[in-house]
C-alpha atoms as a PDB file:
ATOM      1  CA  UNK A   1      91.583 106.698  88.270  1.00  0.00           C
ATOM      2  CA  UNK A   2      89.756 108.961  85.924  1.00  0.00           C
ATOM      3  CA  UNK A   3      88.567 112.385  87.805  1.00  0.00           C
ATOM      4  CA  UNK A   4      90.794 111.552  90.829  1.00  0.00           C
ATOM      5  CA  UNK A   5      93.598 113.113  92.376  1.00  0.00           C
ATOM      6  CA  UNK A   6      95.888 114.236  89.324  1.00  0.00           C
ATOM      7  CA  UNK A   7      94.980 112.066  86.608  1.00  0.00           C
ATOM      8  CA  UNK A   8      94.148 113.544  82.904  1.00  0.00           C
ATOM      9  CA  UNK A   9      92.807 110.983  80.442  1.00  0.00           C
ATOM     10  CA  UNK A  10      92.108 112.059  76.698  1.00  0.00           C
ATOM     11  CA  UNK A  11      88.326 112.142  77.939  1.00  0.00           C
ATOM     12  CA  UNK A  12      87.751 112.969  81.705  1.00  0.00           C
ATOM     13  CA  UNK A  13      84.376 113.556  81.125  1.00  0.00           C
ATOM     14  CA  UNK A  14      83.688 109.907  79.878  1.00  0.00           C
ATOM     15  CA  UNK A  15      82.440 108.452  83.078  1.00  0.00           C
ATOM     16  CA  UNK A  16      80.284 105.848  82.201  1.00  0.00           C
ATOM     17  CA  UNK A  17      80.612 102.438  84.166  1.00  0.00           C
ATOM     18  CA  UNK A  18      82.048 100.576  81.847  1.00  0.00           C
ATOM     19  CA  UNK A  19      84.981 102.924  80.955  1.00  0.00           C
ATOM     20  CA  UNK A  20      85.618 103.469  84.761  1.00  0.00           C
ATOM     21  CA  UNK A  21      85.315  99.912  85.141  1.00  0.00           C
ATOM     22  CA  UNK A  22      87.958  99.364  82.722  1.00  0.00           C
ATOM     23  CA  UNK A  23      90.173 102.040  84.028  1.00  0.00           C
ATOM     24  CA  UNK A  24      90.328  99.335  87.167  1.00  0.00           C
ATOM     25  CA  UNK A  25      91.089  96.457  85.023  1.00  0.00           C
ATOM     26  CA  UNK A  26      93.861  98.442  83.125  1.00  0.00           C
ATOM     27  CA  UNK A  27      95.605  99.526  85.991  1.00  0.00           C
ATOM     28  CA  UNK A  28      95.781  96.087  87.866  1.00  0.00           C
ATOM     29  CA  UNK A  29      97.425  94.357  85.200  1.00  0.00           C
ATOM     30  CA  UNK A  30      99.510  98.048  84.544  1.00  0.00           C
ATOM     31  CA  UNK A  31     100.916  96.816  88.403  1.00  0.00           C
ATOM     32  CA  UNK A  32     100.911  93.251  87.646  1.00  0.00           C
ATOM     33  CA  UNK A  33     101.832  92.793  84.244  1.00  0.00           C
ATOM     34  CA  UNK A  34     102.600  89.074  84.840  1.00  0.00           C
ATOM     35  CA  UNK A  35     100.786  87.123  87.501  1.00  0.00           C
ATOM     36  CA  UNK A  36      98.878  89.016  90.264  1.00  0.00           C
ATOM     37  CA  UNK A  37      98.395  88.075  93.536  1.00  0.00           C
ATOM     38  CA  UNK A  38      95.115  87.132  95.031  1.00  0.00           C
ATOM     39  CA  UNK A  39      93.202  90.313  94.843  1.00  0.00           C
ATOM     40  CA  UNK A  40      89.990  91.984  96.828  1.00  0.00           C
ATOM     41  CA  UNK A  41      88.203  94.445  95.115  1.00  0.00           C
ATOM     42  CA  UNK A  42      86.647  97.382  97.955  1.00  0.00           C
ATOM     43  CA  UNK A  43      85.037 100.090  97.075  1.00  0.00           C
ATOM     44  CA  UNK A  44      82.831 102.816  98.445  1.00  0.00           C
ATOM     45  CA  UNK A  45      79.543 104.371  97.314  1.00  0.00           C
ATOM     46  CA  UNK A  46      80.007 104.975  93.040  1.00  0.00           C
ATOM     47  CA  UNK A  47      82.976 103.212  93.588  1.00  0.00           C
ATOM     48  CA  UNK A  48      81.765 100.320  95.078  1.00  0.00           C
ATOM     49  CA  UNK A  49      79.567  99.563  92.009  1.00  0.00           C
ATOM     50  CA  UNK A  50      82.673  99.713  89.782  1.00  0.00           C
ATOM     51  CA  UNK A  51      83.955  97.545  92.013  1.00  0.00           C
ATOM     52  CA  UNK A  52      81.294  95.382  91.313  1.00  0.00           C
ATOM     53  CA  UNK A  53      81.196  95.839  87.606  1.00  0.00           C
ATOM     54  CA  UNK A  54      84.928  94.949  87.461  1.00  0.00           C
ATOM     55  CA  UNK A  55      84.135  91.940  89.531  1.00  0.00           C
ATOM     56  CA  UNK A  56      81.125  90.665  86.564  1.00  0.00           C
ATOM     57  CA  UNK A  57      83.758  91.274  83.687  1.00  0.00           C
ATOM     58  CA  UNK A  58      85.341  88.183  84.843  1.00  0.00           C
ATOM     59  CA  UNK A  59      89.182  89.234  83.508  1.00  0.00           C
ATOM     60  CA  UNK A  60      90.899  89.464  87.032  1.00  0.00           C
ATOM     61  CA  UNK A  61      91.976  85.249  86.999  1.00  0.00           C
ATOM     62  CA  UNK A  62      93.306  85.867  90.513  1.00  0.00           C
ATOM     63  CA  UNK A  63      90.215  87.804  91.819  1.00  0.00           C
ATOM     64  CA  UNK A  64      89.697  86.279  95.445  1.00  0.00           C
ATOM     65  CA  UNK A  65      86.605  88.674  97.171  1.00  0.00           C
ATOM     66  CA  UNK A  66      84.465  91.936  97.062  1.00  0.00           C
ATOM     67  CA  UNK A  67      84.051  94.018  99.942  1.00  0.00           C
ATOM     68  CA  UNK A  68      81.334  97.038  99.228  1.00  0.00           C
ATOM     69  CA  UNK A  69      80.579 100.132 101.336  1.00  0.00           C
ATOM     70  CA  UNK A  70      77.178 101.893 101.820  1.00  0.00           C
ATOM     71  CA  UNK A  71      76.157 101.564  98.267  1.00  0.00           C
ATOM     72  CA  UNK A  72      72.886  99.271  97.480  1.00  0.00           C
ATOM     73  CA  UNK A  73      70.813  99.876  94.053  1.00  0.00           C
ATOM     74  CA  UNK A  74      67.384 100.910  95.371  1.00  0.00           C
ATOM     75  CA  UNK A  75      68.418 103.498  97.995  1.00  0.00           C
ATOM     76  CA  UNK A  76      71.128 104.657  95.572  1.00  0.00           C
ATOM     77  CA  UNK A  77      68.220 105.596  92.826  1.00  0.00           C
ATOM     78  CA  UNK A  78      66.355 107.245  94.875  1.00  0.00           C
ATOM     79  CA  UNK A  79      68.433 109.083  96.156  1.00  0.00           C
ATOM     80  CA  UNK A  80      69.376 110.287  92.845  1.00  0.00           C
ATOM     81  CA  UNK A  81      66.273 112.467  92.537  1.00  0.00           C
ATOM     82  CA  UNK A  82      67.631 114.894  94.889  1.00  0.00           C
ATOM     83  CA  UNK A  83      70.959 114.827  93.821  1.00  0.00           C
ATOM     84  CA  UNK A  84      70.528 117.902  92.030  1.00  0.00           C
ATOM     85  CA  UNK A  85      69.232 119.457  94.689  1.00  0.00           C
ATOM     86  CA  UNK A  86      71.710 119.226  96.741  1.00  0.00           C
ATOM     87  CA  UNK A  87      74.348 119.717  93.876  1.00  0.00           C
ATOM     88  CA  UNK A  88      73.262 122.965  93.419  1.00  0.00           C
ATOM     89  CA  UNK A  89      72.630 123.973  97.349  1.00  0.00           C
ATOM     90  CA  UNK A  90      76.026 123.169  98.390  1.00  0.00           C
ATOM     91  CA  UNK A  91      78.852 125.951  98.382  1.00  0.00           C
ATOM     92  CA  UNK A  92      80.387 126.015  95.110  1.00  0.00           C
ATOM     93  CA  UNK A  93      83.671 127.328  96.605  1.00  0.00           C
ATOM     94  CA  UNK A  94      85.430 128.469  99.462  1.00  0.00           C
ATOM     95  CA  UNK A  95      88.025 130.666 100.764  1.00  0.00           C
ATOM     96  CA  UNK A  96      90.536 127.860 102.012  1.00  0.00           C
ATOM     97  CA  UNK A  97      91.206 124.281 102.618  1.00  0.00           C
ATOM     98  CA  UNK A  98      90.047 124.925 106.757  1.00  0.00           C
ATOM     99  CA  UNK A  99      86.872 126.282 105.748  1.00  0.00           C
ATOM    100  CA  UNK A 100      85.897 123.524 102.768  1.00  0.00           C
ATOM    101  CA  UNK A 101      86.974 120.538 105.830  1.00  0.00           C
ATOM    102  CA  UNK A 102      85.165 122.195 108.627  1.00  0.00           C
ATOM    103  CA  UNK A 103      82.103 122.746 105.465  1.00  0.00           C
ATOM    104  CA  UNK A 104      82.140 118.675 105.282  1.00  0.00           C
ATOM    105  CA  UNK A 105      82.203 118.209 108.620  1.00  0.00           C
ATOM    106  CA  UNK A 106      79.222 120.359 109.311  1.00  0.00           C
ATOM    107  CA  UNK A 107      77.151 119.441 106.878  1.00  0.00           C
ATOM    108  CA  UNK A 108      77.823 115.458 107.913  1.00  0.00           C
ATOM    109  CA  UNK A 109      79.567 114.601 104.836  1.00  0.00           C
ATOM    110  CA  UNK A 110      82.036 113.066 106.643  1.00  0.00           C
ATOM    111  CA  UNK A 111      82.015 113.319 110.626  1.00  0.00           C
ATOM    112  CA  UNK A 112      85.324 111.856 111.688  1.00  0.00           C
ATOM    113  CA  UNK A 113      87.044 115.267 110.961  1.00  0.00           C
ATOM    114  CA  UNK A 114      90.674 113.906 111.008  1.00  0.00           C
ATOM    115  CA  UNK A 115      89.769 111.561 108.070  1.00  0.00           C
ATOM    116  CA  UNK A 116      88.288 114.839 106.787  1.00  0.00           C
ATOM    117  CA  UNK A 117      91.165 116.777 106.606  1.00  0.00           C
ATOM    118  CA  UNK A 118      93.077 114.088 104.554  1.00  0.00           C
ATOM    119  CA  UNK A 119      90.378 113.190 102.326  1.00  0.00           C
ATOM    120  CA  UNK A 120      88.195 115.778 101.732  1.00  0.00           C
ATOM    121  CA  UNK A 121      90.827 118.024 100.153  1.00  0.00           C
ATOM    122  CA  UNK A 122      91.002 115.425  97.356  1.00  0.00           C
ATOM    123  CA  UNK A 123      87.815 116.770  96.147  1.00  0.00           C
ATOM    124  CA  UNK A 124      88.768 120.646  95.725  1.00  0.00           C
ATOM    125  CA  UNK A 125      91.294 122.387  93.525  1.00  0.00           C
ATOM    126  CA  UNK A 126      92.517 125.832  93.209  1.00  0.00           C
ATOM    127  CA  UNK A 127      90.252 128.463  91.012  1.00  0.00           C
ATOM    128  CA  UNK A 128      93.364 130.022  89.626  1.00  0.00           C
ATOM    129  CA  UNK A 129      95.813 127.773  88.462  1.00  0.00           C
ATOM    130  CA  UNK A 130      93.485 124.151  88.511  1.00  0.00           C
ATOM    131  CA  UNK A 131      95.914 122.607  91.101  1.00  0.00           C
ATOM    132  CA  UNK A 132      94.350 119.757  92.881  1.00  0.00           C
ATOM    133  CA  UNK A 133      94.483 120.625  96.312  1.00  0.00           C
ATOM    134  CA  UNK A 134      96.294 117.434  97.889  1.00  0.00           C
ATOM    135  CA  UNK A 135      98.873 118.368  94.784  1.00  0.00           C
ATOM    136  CA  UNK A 136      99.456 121.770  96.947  1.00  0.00           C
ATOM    137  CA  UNK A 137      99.730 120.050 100.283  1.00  0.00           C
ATOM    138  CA  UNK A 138     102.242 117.503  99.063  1.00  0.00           C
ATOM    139  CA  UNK A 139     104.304 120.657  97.561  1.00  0.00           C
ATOM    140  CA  UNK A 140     104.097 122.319 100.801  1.00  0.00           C
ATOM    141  CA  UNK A 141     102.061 125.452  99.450  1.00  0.00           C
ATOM    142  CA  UNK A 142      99.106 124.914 101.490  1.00  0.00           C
ATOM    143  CA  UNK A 143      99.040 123.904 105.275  1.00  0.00           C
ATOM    144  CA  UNK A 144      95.599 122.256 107.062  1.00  0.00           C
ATOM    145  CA  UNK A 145      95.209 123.735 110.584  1.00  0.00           C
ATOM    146  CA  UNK A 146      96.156 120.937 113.505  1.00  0.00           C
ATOM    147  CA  UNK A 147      92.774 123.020 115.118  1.00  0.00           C
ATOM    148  CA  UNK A 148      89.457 121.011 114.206  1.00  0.00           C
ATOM    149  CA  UNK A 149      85.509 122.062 114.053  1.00  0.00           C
ATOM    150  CA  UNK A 150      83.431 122.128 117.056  1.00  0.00           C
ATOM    151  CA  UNK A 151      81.087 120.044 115.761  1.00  0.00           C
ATOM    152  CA  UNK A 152      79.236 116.770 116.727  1.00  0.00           C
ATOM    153  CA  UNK A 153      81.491 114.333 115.172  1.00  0.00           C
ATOM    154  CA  UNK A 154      81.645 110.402 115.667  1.00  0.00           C
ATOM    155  CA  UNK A 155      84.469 109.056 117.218  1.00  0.00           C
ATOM    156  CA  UNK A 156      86.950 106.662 114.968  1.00  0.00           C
ATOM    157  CA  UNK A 157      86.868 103.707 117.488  1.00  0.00           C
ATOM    158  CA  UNK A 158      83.609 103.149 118.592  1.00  0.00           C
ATOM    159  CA  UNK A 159      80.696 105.668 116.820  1.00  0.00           C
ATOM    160  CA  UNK A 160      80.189 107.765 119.888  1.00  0.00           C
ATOM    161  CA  UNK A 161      79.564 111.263 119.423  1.00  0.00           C
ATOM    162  CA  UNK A 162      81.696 113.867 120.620  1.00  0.00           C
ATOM    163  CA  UNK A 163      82.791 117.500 120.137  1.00  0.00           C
ATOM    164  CA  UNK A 164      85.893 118.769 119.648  1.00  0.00           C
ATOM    165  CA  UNK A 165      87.588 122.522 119.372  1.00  0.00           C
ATOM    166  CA  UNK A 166      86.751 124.785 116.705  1.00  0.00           C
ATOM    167  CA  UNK A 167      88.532 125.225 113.414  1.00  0.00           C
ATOM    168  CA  UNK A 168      86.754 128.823 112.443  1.00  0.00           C
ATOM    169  CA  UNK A 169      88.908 130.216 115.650  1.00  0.00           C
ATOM    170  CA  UNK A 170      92.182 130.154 113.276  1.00  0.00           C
ATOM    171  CA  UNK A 171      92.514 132.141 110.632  1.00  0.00           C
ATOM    172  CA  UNK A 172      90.890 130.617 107.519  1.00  0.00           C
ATOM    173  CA  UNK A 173      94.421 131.148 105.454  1.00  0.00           C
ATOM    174  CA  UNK A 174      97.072 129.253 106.700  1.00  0.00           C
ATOM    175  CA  UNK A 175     100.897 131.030 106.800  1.00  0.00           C
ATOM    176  CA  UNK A 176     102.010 129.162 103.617  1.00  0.00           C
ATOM    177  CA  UNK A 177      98.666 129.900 102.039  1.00  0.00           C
ATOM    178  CA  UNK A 178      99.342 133.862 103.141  1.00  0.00           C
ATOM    179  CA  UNK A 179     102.912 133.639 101.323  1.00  0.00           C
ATOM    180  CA  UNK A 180     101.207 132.408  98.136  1.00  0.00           C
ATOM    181  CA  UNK A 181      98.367 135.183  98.265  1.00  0.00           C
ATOM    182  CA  UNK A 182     101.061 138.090  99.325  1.00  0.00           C
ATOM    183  CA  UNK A 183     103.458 137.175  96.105  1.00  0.00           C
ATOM    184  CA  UNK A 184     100.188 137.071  94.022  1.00  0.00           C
ATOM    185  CA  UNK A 185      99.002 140.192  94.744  1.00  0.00           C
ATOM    186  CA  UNK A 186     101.639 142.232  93.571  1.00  0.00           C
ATOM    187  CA  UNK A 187     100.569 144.417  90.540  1.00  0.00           C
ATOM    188  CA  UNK A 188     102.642 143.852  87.882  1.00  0.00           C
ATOM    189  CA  UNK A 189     102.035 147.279  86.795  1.00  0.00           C
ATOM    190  CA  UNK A 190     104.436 148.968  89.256  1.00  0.00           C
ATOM    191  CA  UNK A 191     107.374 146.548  87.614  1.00  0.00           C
ATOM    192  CA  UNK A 192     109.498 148.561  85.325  1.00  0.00           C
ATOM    193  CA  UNK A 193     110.904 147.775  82.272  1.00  0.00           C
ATOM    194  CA  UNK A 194     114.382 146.581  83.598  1.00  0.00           C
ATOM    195  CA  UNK A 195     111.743 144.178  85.714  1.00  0.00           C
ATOM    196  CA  UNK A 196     112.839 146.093  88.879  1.00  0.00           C
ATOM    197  CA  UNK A 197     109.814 146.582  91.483  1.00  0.00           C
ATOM    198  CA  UNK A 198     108.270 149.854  91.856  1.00  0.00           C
ATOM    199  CA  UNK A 199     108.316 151.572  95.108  1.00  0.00           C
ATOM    200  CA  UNK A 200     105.673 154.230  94.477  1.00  0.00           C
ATOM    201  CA  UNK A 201     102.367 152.691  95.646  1.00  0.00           C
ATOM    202  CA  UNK A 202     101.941 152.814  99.560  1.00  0.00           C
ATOM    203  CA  UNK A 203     101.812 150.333 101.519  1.00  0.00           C
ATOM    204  CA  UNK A 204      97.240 150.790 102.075  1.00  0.00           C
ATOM    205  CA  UNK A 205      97.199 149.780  98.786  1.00  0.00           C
ATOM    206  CA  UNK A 206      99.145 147.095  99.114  1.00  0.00           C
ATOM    207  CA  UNK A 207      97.326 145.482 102.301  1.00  0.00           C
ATOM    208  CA  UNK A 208      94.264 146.287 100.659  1.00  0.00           C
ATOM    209  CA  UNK A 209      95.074 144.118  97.916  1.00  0.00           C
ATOM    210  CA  UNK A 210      96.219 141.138 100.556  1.00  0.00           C
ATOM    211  CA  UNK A 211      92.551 141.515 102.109  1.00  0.00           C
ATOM    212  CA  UNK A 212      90.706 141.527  98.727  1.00  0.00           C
ATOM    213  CA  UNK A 213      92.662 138.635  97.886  1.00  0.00           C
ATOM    214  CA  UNK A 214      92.161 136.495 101.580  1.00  0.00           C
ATOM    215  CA  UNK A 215      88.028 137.424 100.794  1.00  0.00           C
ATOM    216  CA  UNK A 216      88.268 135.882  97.221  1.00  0.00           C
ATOM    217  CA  UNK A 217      87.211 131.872  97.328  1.00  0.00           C
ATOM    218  CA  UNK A 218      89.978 130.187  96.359  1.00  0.00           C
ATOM    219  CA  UNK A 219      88.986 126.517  95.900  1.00  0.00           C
ATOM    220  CA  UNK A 220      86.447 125.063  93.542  1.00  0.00           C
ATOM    221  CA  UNK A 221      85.289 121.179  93.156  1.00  0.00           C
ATOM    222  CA  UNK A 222      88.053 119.106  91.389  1.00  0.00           C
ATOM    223  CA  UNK A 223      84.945 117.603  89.464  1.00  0.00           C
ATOM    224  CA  UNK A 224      81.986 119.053  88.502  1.00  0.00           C
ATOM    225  CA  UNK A 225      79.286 116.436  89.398  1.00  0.00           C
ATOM    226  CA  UNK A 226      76.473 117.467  87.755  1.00  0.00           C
ATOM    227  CA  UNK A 227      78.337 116.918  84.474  1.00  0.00           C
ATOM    228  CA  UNK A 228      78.219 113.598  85.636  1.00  0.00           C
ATOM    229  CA  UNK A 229      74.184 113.443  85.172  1.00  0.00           C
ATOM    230  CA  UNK A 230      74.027 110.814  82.407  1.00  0.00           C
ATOM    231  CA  UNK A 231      75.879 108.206  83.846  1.00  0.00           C
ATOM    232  CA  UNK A 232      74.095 108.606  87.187  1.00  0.00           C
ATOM    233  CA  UNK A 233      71.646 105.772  86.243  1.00  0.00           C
ATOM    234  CA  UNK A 234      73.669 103.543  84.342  1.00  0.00           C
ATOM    235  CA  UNK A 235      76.619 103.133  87.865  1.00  0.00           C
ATOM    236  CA  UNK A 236      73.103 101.568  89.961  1.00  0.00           C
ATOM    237  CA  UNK A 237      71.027 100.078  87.758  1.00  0.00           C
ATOM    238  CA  UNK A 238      70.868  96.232  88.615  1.00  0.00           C
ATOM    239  CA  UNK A 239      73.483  96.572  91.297  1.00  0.00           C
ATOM    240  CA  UNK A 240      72.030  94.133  93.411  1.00  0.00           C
ATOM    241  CA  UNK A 241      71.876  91.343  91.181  1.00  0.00           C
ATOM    242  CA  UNK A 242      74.918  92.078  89.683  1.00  0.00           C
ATOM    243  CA  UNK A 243      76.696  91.613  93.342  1.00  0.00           C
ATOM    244  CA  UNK A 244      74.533  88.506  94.310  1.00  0.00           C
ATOM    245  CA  UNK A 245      76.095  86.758  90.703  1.00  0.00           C
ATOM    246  CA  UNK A 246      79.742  87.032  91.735  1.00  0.00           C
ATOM    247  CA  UNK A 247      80.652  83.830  92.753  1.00  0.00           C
ATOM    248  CA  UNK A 248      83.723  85.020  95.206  1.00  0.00           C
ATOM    249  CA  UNK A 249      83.070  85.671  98.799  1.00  0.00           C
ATOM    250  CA  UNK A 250      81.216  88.597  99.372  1.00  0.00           C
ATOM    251  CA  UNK A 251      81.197  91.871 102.395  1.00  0.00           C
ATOM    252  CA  UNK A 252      78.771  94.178 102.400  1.00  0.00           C
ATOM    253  CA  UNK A 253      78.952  97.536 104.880  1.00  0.00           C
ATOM    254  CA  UNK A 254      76.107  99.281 105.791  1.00  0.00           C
ATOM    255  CA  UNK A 255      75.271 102.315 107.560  1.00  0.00           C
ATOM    256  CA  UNK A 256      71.861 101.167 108.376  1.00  0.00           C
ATOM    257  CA  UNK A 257      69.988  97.843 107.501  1.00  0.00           C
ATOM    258  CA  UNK A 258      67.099 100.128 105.997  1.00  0.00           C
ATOM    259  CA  UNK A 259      69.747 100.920 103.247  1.00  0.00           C
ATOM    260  CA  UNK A 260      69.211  96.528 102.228  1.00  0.00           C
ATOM    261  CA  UNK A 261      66.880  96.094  99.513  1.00  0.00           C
ATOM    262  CA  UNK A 262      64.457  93.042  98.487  1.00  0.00           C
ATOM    263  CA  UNK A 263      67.343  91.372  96.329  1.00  0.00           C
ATOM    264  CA  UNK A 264      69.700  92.042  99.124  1.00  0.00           C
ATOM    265  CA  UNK A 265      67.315  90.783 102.084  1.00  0.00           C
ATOM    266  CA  UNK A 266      66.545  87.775 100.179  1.00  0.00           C
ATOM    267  CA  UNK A 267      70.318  87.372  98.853  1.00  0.00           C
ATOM    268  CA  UNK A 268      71.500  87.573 103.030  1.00  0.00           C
ATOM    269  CA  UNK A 269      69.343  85.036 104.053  1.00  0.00           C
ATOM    270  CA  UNK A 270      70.374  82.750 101.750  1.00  0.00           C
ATOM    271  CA  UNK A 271      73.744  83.226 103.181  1.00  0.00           C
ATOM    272  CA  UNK A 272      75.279  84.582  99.236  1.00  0.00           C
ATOM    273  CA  UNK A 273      76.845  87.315 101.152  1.00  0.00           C
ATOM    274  CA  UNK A 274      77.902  88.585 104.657  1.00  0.00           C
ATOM    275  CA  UNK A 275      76.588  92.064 105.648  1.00  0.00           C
ATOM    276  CA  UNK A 276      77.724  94.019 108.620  1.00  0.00           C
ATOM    277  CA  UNK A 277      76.117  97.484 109.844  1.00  0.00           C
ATOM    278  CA  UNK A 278      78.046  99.987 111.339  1.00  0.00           C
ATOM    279  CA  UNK A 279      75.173 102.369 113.659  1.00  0.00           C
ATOM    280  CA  UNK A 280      76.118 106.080 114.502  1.00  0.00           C
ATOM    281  CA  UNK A 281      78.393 105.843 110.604  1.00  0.00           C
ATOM    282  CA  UNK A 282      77.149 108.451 107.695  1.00  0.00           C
ATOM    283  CA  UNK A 283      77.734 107.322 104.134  1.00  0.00           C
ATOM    284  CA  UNK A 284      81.375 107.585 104.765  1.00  0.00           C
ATOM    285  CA  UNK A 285      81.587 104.496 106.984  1.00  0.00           C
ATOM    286  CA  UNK A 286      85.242 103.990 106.453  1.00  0.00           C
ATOM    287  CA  UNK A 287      86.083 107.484 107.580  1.00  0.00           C
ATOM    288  CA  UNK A 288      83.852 107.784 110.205  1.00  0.00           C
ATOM    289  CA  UNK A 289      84.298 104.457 112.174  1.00  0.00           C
ATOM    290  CA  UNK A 290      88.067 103.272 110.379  1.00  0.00           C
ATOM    291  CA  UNK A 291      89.027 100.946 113.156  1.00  0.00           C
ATOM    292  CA  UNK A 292      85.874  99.083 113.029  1.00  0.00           C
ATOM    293  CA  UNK A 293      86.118  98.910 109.590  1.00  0.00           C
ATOM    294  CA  UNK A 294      89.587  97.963 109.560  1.00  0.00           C
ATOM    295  CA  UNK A 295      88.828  94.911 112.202  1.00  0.00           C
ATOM    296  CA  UNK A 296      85.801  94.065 110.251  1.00  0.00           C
ATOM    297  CA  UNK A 297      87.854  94.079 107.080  1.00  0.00           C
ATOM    298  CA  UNK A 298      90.215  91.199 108.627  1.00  0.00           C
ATOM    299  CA  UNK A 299      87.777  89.253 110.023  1.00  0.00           C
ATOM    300  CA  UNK A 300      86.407  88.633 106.435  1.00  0.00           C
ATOM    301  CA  UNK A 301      90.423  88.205 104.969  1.00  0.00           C
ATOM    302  CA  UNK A 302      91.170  85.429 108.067  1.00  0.00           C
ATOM    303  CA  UNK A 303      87.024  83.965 107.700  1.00  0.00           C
ATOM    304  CA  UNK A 304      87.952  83.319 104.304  1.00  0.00           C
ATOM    305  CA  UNK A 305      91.368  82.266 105.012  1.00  0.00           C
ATOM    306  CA  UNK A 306      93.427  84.803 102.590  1.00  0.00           C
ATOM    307  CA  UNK A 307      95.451  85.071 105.759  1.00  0.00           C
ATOM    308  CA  UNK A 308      96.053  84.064 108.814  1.00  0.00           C
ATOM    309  CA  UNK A 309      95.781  85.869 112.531  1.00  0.00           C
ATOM    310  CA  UNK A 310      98.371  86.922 114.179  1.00  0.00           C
ATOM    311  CA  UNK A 311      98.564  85.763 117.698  1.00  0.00           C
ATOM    312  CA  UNK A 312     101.521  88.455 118.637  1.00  0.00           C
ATOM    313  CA  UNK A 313      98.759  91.629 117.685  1.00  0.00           C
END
């Protein structure tokens, strides 16, 4: 997908919901070139309206459901007129990959803070070189501390809060992250023309260059989101009566019923879709509460019979 992970289109900054919507529609018939299997769109938040948009194009033959997570049109636009708001207040970078999950965790972008440590990073790269940052932990140069934020965070299972120990305790650099910054902060001027290593600068210099470097942010955003600005309108608008028109069985998670608009209240009691709400969840529902969503996710598969339980689970 466009602006995730690694992937470099000729236009990343074309966002608008009908290329990203596309994008989805490429890549399913990129994996299934033939005849696909029986497929359920989910998605979360912006990409739970692609899903949605993908679903109303009509050009997935074996498209069987739609599951959709925390996203509804008419909290979604409002919510858009402090998005720049809080663009702009939230650090723009930080000085490792601890600091920018225990950041998330803090600030209740996510709270399950083990989900945060795998996802989270997806968002960041490094300043320097434009690595993604889950690029550097699959290489091995970067290392997320086992330690975790003492912070109110809700537990996976069953929403309760709890706290847990704290992540600013460790060093913000981890050891592999310390290798990188020690090779990088080796002047280049004290490397002779045979490219042999200078011995003349003392070693104060040289540790003073290691702090300087440890005190510089490292990580940035992997996408700048208030580029994203003209779109914004365009991935919500008529949302809600774009979901109600799919014709496939339908899943809608919530955070909180207040999040259901008038389309969507009417829509539920009709019985067009099946909503469930998941209490004690932020926006991040999947990461917060994962089991619940998980069982919640195959209730809907064996309700709708795509499968089948298993009696020996």
């Amino acid at each position: 997908m466009r602006g995730h992970g690694d992937t470099k289109c000729l236009n990343d900054n074309d966002l608008s919901i009908d290329t990203l919507s596309k994008d989805v529609i490429k890549i399913i018939f990129a994996m299934y070139p033939m005849e696909a299997p029986p497929i359920i769109l989910v998605g979360h938040s912006m990409g739970g309206a692609v899903a949605v948009h993908v679903a109303c194009k009509r050009t997935i033959p074996s498209l069987a459901g739609l599951v959709v997570i925390d996203v509804v049109e008419g909290s979604a636009l409002s919510s858009l007129r402090g998005m720049t708001a809080f663009l702009r207040s939230r650090p723009q970078n930080f000085r490792s990959l601890p600091q920018a999950i225990e950041w998330s965790v803090r600030s209740l972008q996510i709270r399950n803070v083990n989900s945060a440590r795998i996802s989270f990073p997806g968002q960041l790269k490094r300043i320097t070189t434009g690595q993604t940052a889950t690029s550097e932990l699959d290489d091995g140069v970067a290392v997320i501390s086992q330690i975790v934020p003492s912070v109110p965070i809700t537990s996976a299972s069953d929403g309760r809060v709890s706290s847990v120990g704290r992540l600013s305790s460790q060093p913000l650099v981890e050891d592999s992250e310390m290798d990188d910054v020690r090779n990088s902060a080796i002047d280049t001027s004290f490397v002779d023309s045979q490219g042999r290593l200078g011995t003349d600068h003392n070693s104060t210099t040289h540790s003073s260059s290691i702090s300087c470097q440890l005190n510089r942010p490292q990580y940035t955003w992997r996408v700048d989101l208030i580029k994203t600005q003209p779109f914004w309108q365009e991935w919500f608008s008529g949302l809600s009566k774009l979901f109600l028109s799919i014709p496939e069985p339908k899943l809608l998670l919530l955070a909180d019923a207040d999040r259901l608009d008038k389309d969507l209240m009417i829509g539920q009691m009709q019985g067009k879709f099946q909503v469930q709400l998941f209490p004690r969840t932020g926006h991040a529902v999947q990461e917060d509460a994962p089991d619940r969503v998980a069982e919640c996710l195959a209730r809907f598969l064996v309700r709708n019979r795509f499968t089948e339980a298993r009696s020996d689970l």
